[in-house]
N, C-alpha and C. Protein backbone atom coordinates (compact mmCIF):
# COMPACT_ATOMS: atom_id res chain seq x y z
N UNK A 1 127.87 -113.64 277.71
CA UNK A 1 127.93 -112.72 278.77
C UNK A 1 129.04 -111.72 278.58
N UNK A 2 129.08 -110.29 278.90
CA UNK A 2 129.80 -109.22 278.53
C UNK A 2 130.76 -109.48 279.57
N UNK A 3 132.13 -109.19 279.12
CA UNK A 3 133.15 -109.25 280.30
C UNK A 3 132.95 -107.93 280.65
N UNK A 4 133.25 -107.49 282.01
CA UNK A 4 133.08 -106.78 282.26
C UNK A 4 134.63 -105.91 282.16
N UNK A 5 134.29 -104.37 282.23
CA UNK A 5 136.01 -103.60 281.77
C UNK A 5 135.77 -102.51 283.05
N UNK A 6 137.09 -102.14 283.03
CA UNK A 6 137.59 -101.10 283.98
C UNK A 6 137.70 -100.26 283.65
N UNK A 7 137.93 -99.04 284.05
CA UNK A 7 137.65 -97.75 283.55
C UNK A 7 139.37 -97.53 282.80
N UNK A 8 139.80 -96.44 282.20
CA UNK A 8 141.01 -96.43 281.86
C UNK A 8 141.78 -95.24 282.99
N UNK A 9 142.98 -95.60 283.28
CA UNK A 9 143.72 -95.03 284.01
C UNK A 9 144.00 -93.51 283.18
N UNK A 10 143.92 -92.76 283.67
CA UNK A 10 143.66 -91.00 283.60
C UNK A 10 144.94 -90.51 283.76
N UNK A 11 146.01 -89.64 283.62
CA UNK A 11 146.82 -89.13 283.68
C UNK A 11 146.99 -87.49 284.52
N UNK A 12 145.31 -87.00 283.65
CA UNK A 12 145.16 -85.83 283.97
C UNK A 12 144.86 -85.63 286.15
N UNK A 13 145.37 -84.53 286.15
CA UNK A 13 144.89 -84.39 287.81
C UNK A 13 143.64 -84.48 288.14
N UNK A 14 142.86 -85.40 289.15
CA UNK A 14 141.63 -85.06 289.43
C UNK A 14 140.81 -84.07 289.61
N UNK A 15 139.92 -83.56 289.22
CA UNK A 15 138.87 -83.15 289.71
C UNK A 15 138.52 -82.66 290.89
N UNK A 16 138.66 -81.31 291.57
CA UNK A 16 137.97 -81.65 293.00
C UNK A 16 136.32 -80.86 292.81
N UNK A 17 135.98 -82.01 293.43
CA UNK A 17 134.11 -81.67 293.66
C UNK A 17 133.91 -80.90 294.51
N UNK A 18 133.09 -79.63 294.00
CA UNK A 18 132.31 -78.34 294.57
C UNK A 18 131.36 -79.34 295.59
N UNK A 19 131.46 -79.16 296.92
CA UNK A 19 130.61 -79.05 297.69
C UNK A 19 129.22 -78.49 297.38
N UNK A 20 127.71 -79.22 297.89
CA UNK A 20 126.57 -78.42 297.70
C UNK A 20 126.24 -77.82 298.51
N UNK A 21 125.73 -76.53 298.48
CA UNK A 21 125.71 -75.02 299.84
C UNK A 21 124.87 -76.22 300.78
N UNK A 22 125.47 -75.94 301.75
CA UNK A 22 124.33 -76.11 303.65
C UNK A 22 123.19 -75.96 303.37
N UNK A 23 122.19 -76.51 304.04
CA UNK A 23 120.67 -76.12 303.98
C UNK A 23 121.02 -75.27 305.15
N UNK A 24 120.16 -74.20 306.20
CA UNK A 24 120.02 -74.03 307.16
C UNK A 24 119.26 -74.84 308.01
N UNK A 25 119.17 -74.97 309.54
CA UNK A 25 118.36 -75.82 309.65
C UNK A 25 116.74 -75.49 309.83
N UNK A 26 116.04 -76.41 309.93
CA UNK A 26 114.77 -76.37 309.98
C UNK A 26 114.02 -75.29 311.08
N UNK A 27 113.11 -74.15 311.35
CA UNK A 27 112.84 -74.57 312.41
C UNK A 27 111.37 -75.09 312.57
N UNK A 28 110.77 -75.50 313.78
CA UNK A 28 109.61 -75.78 313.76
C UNK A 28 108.64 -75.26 313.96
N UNK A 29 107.39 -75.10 312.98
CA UNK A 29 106.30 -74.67 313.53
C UNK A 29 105.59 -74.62 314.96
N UNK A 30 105.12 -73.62 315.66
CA UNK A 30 104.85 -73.76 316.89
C UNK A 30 103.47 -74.01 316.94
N UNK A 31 102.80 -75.67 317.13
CA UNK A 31 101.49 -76.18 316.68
C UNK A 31 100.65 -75.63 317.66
N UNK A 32 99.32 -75.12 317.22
CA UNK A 32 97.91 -74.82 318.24
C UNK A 32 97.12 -75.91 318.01
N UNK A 33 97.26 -76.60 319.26
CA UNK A 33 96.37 -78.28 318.80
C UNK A 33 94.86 -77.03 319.19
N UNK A 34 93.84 -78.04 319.15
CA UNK A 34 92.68 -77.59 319.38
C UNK A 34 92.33 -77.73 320.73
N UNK A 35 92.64 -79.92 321.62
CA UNK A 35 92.86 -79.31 322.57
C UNK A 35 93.77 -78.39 323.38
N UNK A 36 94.15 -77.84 322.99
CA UNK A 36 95.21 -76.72 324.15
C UNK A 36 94.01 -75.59 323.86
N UNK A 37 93.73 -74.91 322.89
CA UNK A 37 92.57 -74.06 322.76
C UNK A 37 91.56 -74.24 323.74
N UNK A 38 90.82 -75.22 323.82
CA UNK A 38 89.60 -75.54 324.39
C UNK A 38 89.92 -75.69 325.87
N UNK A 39 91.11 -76.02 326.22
CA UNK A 39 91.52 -76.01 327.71
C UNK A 39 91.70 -74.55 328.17
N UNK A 40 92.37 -74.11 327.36
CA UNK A 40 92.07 -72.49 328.14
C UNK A 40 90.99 -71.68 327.81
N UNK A 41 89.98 -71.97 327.20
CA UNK A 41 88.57 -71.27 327.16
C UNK A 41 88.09 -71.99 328.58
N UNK A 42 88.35 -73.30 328.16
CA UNK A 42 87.27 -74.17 329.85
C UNK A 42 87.51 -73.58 331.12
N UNK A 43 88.65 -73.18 331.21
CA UNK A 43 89.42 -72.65 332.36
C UNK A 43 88.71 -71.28 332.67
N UNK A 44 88.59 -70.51 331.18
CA UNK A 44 88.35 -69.29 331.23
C UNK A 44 86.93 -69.54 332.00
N UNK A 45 86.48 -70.07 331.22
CA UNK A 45 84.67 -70.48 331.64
C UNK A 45 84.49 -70.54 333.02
N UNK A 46 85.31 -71.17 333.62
CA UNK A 46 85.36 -71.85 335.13
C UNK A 46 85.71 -70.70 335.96
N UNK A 47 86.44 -70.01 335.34
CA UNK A 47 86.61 -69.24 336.42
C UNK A 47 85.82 -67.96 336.49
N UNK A 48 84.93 -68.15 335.49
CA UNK A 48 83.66 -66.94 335.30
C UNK A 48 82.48 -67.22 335.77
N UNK A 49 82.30 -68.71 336.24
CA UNK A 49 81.56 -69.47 336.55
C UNK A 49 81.66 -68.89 338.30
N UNK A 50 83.20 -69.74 338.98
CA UNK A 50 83.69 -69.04 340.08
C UNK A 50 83.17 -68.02 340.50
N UNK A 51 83.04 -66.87 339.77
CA UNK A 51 82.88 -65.78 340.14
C UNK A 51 81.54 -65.43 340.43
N UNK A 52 80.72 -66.08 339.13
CA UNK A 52 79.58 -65.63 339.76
C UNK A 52 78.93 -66.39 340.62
N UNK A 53 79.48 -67.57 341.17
CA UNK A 53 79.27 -68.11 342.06
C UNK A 53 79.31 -67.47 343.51
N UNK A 54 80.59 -66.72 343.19
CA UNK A 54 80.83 -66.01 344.66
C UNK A 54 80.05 -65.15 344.67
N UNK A 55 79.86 -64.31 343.57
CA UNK A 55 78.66 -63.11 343.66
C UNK A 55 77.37 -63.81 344.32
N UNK A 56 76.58 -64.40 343.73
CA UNK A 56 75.60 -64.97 344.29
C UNK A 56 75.50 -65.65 345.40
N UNK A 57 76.67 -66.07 346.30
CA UNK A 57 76.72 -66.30 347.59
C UNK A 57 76.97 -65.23 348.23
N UNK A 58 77.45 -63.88 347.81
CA UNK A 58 78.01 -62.68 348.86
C UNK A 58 76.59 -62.03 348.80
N UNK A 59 75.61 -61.99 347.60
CA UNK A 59 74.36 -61.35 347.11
C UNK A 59 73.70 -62.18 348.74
N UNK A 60 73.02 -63.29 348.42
CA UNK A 60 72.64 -64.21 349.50
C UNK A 60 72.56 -63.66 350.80
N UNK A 61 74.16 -63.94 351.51
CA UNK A 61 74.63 -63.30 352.47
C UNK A 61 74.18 -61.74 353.37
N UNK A 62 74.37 -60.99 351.81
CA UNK A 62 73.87 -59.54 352.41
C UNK A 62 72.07 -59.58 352.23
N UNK A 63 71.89 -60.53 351.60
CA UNK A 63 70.55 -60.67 351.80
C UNK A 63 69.38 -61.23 352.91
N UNK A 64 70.14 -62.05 353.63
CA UNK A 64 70.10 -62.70 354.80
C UNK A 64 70.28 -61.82 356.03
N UNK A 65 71.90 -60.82 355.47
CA UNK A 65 71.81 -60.33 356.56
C UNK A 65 70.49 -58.96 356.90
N UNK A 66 70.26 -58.35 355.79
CA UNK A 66 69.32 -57.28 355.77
C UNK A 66 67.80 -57.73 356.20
N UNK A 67 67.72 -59.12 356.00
CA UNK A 67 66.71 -59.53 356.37
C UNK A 67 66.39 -59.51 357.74
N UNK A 68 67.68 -60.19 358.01
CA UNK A 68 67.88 -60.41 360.08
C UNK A 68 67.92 -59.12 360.75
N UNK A 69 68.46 -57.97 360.21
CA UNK A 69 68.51 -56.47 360.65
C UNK A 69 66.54 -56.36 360.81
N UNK A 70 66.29 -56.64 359.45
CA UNK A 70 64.25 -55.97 359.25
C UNK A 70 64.04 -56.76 360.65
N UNK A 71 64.20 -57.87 360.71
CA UNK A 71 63.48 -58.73 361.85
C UNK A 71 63.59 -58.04 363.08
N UNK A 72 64.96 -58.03 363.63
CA UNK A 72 65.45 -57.41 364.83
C UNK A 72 64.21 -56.59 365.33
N UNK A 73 64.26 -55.56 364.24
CA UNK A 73 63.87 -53.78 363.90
C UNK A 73 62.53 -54.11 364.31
N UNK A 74 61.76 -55.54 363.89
CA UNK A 74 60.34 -55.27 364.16
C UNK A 74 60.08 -55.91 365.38
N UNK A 75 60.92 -56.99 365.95
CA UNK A 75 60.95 -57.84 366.98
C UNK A 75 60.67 -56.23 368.35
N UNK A 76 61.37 -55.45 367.96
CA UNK A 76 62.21 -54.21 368.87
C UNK A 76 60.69 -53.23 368.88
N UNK A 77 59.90 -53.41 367.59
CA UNK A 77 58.89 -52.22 367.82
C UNK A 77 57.82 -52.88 368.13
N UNK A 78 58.22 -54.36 367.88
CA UNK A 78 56.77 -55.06 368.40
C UNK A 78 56.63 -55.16 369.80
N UNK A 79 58.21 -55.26 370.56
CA UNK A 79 58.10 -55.33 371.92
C UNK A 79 57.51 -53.70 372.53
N UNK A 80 57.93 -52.51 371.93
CA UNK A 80 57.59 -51.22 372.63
C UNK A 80 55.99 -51.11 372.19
N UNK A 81 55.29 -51.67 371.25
CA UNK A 81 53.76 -51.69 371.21
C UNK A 81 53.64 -52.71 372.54
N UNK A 82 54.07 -53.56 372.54
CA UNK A 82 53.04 -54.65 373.78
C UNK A 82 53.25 -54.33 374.96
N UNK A 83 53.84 -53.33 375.62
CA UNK A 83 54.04 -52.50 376.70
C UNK A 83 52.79 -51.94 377.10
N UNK A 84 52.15 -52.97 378.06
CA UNK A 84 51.11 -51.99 378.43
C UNK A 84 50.93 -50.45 378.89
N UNK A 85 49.88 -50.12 378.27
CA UNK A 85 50.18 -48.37 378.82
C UNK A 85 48.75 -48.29 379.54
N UNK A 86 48.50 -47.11 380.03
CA UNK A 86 46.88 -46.59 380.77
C UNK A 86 45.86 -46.58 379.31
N UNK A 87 44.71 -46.92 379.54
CA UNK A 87 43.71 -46.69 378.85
C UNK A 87 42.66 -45.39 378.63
N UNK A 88 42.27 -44.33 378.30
CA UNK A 88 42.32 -43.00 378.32
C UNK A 88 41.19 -43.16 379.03
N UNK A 89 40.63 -42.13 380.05
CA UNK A 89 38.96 -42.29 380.28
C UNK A 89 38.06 -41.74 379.77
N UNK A 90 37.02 -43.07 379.98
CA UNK A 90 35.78 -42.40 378.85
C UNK A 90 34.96 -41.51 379.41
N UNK A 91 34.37 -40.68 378.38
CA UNK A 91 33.52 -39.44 379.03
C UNK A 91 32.30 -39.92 379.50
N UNK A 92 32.17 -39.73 380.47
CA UNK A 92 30.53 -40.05 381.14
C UNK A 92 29.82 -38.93 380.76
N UNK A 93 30.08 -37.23 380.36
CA UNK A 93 28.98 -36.51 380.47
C UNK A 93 28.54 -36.64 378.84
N UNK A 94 28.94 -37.60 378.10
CA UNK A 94 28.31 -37.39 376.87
C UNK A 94 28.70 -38.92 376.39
N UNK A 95 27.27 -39.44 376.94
CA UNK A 95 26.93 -41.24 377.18
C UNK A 95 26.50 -41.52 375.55
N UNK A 96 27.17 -43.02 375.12
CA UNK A 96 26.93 -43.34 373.84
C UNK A 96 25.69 -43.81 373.42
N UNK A 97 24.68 -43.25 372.58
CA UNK A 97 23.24 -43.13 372.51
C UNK A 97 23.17 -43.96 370.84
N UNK A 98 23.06 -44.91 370.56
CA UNK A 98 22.94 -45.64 369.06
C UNK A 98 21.77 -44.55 368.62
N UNK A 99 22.28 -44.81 367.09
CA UNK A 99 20.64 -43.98 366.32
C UNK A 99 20.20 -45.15 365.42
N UNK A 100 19.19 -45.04 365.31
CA UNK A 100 18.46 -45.65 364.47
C UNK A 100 19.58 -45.64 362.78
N UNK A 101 19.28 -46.71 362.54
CA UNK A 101 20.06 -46.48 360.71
C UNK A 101 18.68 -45.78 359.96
N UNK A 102 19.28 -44.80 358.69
CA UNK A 102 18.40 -44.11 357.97
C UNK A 102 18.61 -45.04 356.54
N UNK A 103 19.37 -46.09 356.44
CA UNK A 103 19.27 -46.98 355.12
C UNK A 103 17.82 -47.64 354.89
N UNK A 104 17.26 -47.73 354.33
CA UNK A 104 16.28 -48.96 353.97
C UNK A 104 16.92 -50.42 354.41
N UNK A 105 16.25 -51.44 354.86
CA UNK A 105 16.68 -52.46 354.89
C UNK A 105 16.50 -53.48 353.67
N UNK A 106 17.52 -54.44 353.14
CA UNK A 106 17.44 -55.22 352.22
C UNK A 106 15.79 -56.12 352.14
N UNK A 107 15.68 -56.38 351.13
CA UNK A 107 14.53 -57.07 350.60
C UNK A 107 15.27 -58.28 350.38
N UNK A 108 14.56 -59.35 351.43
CA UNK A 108 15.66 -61.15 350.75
C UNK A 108 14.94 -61.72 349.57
N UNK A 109 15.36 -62.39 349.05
CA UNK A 109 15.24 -63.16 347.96
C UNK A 109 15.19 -64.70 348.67
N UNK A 110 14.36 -65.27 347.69
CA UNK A 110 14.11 -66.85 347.78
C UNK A 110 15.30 -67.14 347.52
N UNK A 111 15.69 -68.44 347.80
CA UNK A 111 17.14 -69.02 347.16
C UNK A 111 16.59 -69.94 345.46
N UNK A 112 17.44 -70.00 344.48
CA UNK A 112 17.06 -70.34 343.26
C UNK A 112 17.91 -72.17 343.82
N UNK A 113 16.80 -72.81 344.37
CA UNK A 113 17.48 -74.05 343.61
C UNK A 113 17.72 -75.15 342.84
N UNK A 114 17.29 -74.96 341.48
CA UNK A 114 17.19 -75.19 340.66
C UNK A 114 18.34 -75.13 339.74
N UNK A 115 19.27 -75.89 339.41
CA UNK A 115 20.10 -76.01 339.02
C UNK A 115 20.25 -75.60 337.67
N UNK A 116 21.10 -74.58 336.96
CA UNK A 116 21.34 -74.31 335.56
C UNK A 116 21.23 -75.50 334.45
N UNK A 117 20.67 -75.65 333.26
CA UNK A 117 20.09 -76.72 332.18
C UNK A 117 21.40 -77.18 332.38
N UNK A 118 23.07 -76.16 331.40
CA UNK A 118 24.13 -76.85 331.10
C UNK A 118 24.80 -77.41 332.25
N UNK A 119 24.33 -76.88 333.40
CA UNK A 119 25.38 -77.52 334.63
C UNK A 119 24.67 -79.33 334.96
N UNK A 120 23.23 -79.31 334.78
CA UNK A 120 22.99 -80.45 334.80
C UNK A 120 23.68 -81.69 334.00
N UNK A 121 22.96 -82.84 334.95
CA UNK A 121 23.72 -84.49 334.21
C UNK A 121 21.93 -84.56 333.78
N UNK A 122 22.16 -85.23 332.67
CA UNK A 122 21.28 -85.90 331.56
C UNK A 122 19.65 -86.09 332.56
N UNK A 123 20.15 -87.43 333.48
CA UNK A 123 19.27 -88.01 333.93
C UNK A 123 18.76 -87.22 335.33
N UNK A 124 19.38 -85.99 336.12
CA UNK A 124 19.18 -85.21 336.75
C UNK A 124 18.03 -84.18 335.76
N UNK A 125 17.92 -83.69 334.74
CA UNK A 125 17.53 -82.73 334.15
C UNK A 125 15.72 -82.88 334.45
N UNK A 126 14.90 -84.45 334.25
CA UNK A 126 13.40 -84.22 334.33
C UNK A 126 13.68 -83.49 335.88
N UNK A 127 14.29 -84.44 337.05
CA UNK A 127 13.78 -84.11 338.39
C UNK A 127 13.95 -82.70 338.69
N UNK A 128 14.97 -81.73 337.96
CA UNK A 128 14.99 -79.84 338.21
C UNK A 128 13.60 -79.54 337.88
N UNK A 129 13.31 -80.40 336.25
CA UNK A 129 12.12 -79.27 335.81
C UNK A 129 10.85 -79.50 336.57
N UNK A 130 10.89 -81.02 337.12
CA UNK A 130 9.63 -80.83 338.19
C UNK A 130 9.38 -80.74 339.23
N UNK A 131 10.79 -79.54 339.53
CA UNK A 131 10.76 -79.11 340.66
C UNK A 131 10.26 -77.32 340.78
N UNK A 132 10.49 -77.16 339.38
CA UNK A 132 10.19 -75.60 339.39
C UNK A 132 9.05 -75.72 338.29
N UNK A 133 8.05 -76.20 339.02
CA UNK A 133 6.57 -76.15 338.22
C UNK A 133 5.58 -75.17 338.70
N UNK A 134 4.58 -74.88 338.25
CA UNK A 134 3.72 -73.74 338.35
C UNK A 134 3.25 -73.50 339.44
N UNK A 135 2.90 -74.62 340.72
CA UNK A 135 2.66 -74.29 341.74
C UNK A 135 3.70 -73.37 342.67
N UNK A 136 4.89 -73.65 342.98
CA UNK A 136 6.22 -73.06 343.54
C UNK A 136 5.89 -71.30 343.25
N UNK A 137 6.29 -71.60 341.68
CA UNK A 137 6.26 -70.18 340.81
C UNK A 137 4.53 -69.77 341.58
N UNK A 138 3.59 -69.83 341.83
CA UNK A 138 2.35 -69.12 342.37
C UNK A 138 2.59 -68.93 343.87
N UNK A 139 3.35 -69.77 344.72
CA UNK A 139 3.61 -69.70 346.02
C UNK A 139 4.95 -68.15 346.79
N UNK A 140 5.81 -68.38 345.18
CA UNK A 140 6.65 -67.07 345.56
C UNK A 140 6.10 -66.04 345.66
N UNK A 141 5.09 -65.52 344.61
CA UNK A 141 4.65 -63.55 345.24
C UNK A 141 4.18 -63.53 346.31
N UNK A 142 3.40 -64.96 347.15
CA UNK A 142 2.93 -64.89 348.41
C UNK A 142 3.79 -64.50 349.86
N UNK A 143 5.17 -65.43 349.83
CA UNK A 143 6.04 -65.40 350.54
C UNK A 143 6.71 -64.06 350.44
N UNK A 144 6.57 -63.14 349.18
CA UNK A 144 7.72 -62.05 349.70
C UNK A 144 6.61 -61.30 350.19
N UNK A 145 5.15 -61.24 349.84
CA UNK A 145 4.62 -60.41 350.50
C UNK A 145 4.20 -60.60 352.41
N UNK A 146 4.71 -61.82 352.54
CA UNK A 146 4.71 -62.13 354.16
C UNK A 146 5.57 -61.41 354.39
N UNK A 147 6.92 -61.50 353.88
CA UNK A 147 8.45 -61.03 354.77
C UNK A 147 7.96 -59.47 354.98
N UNK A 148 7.58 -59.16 353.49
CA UNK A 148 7.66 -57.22 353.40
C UNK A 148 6.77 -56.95 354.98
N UNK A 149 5.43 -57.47 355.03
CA UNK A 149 4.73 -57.05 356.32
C UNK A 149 5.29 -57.23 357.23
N UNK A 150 6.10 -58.53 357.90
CA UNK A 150 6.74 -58.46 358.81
C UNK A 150 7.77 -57.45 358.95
N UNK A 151 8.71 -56.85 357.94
CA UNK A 151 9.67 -55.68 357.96
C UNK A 151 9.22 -54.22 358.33
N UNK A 152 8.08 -54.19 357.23
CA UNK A 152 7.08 -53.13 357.87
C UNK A 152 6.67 -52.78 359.64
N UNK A 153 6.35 -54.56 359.97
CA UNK A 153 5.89 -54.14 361.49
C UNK A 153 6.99 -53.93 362.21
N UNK A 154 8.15 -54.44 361.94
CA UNK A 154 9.23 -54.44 362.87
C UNK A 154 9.71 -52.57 362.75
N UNK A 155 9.31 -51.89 361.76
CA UNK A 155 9.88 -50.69 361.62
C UNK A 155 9.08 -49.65 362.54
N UNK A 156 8.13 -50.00 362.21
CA UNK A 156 6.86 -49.50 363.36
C UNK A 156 7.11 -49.23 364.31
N UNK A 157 7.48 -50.40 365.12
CA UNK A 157 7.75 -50.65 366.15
C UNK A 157 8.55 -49.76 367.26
């Protein structure tokens, strides 16, 4: 094992040690977390929100009220119409005489009831077709020529 030795005693004057320059101190970055960001957009939001909240309740409001004004307004002209007034008098020297109408009068038609093929159900479809069989179809030119004579006589008349 090495003995251990001491340094040797120096004569010369020490040494004085240069100091190392100061750092300055630090300073700190001023951090933008994200939430702090997002809290003042939310805020922003909210209070744009606010607003048009109030708009649309003051909108409302004057809407309500313009409404209740129309009402009033008609309540007010409906009462000066229902005021009875005199009724004008009618002329007796020129008495109301109907005229005859100069139109032709309509020609009626049979009613069709016979139901359309596609509107029919399956098992409905024989009982339409033997309902509009050849006898019916020979009985219609008879019937319009009854009505026409009766129209005829009534014109006569």
């Amino acid at each position: 094992m090495p003995i251990a030795q001491g340094l040797p005693w120096t004569t010369d004057e020490p040494k004085c040690l240069i100091k190392p320059p100061v750092k300055k101190n630090t300073i700190p970055i001023d951090l933008k977390l994200h939430s702090d960001i997002r809290a003042v957009e939310r805020a922003r939001f909210a209070h744009q929100v606010a607003k048009k909240g109030r708009l649309i309740k003051q909108y409302k409001m004057e809407r309500e009220r313009q409404q209740k004004l129309e009402e009033e307004e008609e309540i007010k002209r409906l009462r000066k119409e229902l005021i009875p007034k005199a009724q004008l008098m009618p002329y007796f020297d020129r008495p109301f005489v109907p005229r005859r109408s100069e139109k032709q009068p309509t020609v009626p038609r049979e009613p069709k009831f016979c139901i359309p093929r596609h509107k029919t159900i399956k098992c409905c479809r024989m009982s339409c077709n033997d309902m509009s069989g050849p006898s019916q179809l020979q009985q219609l030119p008879s019937s319009i020529e009854k009505v026409e004579a009766l129209y005829k006589n009534r014109i006569l008349q």
